[in-house]
Protein backbone atom coordinates (compact mmCIF):
# COMPACT_ATOMS: atom_id res chain seq x y z
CA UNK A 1 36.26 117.89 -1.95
CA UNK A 2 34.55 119.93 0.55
CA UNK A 3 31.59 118.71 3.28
CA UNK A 4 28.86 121.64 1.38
CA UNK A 5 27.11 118.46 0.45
CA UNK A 6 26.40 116.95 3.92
CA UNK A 7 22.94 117.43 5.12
CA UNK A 8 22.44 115.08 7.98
CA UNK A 9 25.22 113.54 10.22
CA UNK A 10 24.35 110.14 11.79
CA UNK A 11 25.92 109.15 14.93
CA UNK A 12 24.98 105.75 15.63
CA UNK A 13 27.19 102.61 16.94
CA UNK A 14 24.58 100.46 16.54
CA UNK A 15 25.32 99.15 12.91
CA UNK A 16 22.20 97.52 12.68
CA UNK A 17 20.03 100.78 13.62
CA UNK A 18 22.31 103.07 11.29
CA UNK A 19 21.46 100.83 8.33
CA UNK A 20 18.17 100.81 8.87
CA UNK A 21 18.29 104.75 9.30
CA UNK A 22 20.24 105.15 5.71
CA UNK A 23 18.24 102.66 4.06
CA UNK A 24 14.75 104.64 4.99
CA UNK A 25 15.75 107.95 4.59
CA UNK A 26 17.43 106.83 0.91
CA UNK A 27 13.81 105.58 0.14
CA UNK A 28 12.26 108.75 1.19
CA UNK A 29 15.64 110.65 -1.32
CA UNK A 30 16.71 112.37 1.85
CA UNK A 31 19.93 110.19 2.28
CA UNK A 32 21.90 111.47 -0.35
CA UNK A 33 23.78 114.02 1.81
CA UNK A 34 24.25 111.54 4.77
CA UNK A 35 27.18 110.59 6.44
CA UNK A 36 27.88 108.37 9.39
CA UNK A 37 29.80 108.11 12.56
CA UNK A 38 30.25 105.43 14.76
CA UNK A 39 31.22 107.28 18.09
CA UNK A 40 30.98 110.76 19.79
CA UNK A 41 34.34 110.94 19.37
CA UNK A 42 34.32 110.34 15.88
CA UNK A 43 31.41 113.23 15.48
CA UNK A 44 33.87 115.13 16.94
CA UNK A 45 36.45 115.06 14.47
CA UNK A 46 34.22 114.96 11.86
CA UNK A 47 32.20 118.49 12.73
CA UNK A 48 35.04 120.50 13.98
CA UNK A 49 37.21 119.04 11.11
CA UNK A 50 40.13 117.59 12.72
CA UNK A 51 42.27 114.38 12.90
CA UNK A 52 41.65 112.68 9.49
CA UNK A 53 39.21 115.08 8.44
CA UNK A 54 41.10 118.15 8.79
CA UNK A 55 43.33 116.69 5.98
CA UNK A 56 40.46 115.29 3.72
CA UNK A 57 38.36 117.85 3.81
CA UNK A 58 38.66 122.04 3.33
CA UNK A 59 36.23 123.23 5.39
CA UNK A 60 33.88 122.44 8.02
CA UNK A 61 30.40 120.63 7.42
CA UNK A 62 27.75 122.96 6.74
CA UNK A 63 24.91 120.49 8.70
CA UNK A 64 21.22 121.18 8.53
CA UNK A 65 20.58 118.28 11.56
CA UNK A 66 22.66 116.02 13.59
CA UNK A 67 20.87 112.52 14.58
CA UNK A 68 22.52 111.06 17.51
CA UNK A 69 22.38 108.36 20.09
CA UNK A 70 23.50 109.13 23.63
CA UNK A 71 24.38 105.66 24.76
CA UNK A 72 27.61 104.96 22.76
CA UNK A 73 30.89 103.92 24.68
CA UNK A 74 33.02 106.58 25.23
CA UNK A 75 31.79 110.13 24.87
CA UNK A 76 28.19 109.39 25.10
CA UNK A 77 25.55 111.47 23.48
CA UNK A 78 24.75 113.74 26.10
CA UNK A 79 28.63 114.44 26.44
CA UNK A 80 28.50 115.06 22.65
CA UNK A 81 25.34 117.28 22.67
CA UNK A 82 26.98 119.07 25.13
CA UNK A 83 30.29 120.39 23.46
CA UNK A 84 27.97 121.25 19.78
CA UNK A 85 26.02 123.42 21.82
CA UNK A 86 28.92 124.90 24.29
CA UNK A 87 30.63 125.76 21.11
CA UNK A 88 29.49 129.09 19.18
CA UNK A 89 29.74 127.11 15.56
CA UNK A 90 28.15 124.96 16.19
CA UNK A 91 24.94 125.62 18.63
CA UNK A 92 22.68 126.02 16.29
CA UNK A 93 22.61 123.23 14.24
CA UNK A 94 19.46 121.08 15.28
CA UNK A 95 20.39 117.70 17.31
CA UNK A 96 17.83 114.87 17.49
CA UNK A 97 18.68 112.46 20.24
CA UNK A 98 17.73 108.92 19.16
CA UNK A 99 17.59 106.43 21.89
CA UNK A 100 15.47 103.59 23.56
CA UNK A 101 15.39 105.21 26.88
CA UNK A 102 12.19 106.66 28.27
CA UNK A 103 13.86 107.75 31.90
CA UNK A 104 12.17 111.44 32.59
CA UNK A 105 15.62 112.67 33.75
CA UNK A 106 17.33 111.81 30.48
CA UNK A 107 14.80 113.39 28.27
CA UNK A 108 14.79 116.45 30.61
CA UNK A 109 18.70 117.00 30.47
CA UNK A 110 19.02 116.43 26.63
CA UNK A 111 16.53 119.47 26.64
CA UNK A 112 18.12 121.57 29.18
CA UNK A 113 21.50 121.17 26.81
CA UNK A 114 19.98 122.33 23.92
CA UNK A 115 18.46 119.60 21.92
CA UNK A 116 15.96 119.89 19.70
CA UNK A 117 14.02 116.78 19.57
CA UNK A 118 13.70 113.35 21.42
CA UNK A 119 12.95 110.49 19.58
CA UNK A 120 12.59 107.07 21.54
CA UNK A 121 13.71 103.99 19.22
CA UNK A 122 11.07 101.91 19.03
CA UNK A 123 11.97 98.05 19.40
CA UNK A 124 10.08 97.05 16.25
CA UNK A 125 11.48 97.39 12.91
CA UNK A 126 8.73 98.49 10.87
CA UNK A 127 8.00 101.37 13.35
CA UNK A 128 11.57 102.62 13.93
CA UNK A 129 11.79 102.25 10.13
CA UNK A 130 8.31 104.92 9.52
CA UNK A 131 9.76 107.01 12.34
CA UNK A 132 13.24 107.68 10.61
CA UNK A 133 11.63 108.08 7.74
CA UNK A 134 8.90 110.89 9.47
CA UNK A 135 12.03 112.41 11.23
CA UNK A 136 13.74 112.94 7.42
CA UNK A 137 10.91 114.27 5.80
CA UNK A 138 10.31 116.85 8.42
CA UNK A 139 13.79 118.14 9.52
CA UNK A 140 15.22 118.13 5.55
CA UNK A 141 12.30 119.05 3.91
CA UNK A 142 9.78 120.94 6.21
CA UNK A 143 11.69 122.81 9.55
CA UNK A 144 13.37 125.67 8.16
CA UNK A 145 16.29 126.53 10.00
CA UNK A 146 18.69 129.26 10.55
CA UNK A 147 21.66 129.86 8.93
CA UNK A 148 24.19 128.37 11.32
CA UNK A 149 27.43 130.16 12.46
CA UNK A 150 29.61 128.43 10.78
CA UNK A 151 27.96 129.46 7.20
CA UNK A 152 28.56 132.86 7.84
């Protein structure tokens, strides 16, 4: 088996926000390439195939968007943002930070790294439920991307 099939990586610790994610993008039939992490660490391994995944898996993932939180213990989102888009593979692969936090400076820095959208959770469940399923629609089915480094 080989990750050609994964559209969007997840990387959410929040269990309750990552079902909510899969379940409204599944609705909307964007879900069936999805595949989630629960730490940046995790992510790690995952896109750069190593640890586990460097034995499951024969090549790398060939993502169209990364959805990530940045407050997750250990390597935080930020930290996490930063390495994809340090890295020559993997910079241009879009990365929506998901969050609650509104703080200026934190939505100015995930820009200054490189990502491509900043989406504020919102507390309710109905509205964090449309906006997944907006963010799916657009980045899978509308944004046309470039073909990443790591497809060449």
């Amino acid at each position: 088996m080989q990750y050609d099939s994964i559209d969007i990586l997840l990387v959410e610790d929040n269990m309750d926000d990552a079902e909510i994610a899969f379940r409204e993008l599944k609705k909307g039939h964007l879900a069936n390439n999805l595949f989630h992490v629960k730490s940046g660490q995790e992510a790690i391994s995952f896109v750069f195939a190593q640890k586990k995944y460097e034995k499951k898996y024969k090549k790398r993932p060939a993502l169209k968007v990364i959805l990530l939180d940045i407050n997750m213990p250990g390597i935080s989102g930020t930290e996490l943002l930063q390495q994809l888009k340090n890295d020559e593979t993997t910079r241009d692969i879009p990365v929506i930070m998901l969050t609650s936090s509104r703080e200026t400076e934190e939505i100015q820095k995930c820009y200054d790294l490189g990502a491509s959208s900043y989406i504020i959770k919102p507390l309710n469940f109905d509205a964090f439920a449309h906006a997944v399923k907006d963010f799916g629609f657009f980045w899978l089915l509308l944004n046309e991307a470039p073909t990443t480094r790591a497809e060449l």
